[in-house]
Protein backbone atom coordinates (compact mmCIF):
# COMPACT_ATOMS: atom_id res chain seq x y z
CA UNK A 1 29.52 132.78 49.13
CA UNK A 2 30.49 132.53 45.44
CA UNK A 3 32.17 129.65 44.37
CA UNK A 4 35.72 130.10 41.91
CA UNK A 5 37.06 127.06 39.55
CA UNK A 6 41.29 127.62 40.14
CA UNK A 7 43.40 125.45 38.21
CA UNK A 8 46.88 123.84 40.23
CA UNK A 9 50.29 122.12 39.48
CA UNK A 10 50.97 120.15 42.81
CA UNK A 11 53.22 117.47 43.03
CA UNK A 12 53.50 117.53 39.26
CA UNK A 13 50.06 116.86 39.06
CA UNK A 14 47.28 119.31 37.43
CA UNK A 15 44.52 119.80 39.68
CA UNK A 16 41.61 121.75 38.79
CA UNK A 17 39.08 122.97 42.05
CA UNK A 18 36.63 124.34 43.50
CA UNK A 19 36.71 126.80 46.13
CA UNK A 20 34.99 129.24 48.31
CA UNK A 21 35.44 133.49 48.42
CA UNK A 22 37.45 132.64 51.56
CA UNK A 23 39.16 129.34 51.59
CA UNK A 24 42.48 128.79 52.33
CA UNK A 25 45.00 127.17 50.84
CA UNK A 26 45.64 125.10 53.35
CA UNK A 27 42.52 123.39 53.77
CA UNK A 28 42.04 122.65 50.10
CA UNK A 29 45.13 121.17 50.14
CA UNK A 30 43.93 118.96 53.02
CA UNK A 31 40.69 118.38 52.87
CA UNK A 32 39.70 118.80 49.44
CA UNK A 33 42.94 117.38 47.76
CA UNK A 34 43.84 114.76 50.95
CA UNK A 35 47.34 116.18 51.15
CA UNK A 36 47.22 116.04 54.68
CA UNK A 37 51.43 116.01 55.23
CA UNK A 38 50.60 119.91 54.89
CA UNK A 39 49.71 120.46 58.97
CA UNK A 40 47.41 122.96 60.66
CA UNK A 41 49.38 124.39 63.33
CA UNK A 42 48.80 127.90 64.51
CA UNK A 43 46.54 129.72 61.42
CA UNK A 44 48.97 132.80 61.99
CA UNK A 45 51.80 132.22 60.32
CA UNK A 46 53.57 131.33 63.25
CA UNK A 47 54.76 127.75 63.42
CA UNK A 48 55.47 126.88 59.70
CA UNK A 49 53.44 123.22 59.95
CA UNK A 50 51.73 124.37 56.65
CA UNK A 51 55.10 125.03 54.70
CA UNK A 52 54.43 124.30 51.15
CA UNK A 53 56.89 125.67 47.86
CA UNK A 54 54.60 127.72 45.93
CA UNK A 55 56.55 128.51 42.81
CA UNK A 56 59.75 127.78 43.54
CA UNK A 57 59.79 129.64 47.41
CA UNK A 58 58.92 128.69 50.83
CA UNK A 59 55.03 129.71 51.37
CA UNK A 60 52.95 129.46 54.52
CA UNK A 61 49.59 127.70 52.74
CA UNK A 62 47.77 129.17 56.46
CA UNK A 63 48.30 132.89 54.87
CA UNK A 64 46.91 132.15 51.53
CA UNK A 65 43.25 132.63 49.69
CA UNK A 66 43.03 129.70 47.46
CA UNK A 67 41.64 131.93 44.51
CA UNK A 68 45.14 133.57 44.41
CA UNK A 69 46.79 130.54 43.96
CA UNK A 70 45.40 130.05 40.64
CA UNK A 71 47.64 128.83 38.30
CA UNK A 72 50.85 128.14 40.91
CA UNK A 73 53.02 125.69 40.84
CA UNK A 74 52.56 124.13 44.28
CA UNK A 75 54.88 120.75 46.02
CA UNK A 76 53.78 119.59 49.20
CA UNK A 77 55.81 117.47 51.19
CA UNK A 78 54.19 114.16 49.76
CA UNK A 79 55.66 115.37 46.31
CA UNK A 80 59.70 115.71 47.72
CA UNK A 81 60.61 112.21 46.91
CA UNK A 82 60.81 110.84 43.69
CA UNK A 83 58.63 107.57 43.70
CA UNK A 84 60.32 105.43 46.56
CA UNK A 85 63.43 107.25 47.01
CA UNK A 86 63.57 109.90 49.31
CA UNK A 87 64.93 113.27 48.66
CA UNK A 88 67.82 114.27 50.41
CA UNK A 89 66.46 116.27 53.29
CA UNK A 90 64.24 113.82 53.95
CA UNK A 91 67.02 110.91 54.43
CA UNK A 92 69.01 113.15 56.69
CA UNK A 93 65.53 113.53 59.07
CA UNK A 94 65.68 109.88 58.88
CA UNK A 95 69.50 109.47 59.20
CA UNK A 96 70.24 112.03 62.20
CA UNK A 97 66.97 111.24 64.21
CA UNK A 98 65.16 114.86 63.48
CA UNK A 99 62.06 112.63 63.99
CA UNK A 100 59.98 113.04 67.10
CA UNK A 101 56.47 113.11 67.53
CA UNK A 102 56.63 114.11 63.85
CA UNK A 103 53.83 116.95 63.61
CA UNK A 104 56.23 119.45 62.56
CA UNK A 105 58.42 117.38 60.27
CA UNK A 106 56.85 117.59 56.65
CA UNK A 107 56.47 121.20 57.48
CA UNK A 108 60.39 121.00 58.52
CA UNK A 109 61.27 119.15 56.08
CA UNK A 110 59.46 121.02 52.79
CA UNK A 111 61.06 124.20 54.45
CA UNK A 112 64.82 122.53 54.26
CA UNK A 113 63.61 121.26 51.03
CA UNK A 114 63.23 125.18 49.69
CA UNK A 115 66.40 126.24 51.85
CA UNK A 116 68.83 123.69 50.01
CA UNK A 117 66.77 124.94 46.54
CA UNK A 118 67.80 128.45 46.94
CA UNK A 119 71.33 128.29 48.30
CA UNK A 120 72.99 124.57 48.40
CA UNK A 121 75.29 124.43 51.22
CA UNK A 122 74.29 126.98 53.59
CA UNK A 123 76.37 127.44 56.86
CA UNK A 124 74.81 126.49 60.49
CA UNK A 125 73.97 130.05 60.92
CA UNK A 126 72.07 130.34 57.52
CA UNK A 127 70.12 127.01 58.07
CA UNK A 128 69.09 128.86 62.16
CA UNK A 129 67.79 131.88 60.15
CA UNK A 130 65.90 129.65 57.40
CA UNK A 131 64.31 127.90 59.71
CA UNK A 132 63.33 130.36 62.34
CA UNK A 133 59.53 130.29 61.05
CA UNK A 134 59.39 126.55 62.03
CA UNK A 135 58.75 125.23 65.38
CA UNK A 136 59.60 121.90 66.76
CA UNK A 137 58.67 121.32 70.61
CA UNK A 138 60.42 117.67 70.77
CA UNK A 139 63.61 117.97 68.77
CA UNK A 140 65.99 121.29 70.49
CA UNK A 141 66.28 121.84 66.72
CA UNK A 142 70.33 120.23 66.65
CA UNK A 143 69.38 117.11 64.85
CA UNK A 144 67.15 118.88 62.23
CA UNK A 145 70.01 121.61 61.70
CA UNK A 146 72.65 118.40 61.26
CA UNK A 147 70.26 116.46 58.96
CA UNK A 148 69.88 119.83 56.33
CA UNK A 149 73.64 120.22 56.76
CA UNK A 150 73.98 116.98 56.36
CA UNK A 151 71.26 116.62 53.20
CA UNK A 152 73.39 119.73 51.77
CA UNK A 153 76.48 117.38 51.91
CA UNK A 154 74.99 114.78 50.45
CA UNK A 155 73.63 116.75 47.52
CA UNK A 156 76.98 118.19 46.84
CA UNK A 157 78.20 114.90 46.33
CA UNK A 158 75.79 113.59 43.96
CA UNK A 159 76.83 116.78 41.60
């Protein structure tokens, strides 16, 4: 198996790697760079546990060769708050109790994260459709829907 050097922006951070012919992005993010908020759910793009934003838009790091991620822009849900303070979607998780067992919540979380990024106060409908890709077994999905709606709220006011 040949080895490739790829070169990544995550969390703000340049990271420069080596990976395999085959390697996902998913498990360099968690076991080469420790970024283990990124989850391993399904491995078929099913569940959403490794949601990541890849330049700007929601990406599944499960369905991704590592060697074509050279050069991206990558923020994984360790990088959504700024130091100590907690980005918006992630105080609403806290704030509405969208916190269960908690497997599914960076993944939930980083996907919100991407929703409020492209469109900044989505209806209850549009936040259902966002989401679809990510599956929580604990939660009935309400409180996560309130907290993004609620996150979107709480954006708008900071504007």
């Amino acid at each position: 198996m040949r080895q490739h050097v790829i070169n990544l922006t995550i969390n703000g951070s340049r990271r420069t790697v080596f990976v395999e012919d085959n390697e996902l992005l998913l498990n360099v993010l968690r076991d080469k760079l420790h970024l283990t908020g990124t989850k391993y759910g399904c491995g078929i793009a099913e569940c959403g546990a490794c949601s990541i934003i890849a330049n700007g838009k929601l990406t599944l790091a499960c369905m991704v060769l590592a060697v074509s991620a050279d050069g991206w822009e990558i923020i994984t849900s360790e990088g959504l708050a700024n130091g100590d303070a907690l980005n918006a979607v992630q105080s609403a998780f806290i704030d509405k109790g969208a916190i269960q067992c908690g497997f599914c919540t960076p993944g939930m979380v980083v996907a919100g994260t991407a929703l409020l990024n492209e469109n900044a106060h989505p209806s209850e409908e549009e936040i259902r459709e966002y989401m679809r890709g990510n599956y929580c077994r604990c939660t009935g999905y309400t409180a996560i829907v309130e907290a993004i709606m609620q996150a979107a709220d709480d954006n708008a006011r900071i504007r």
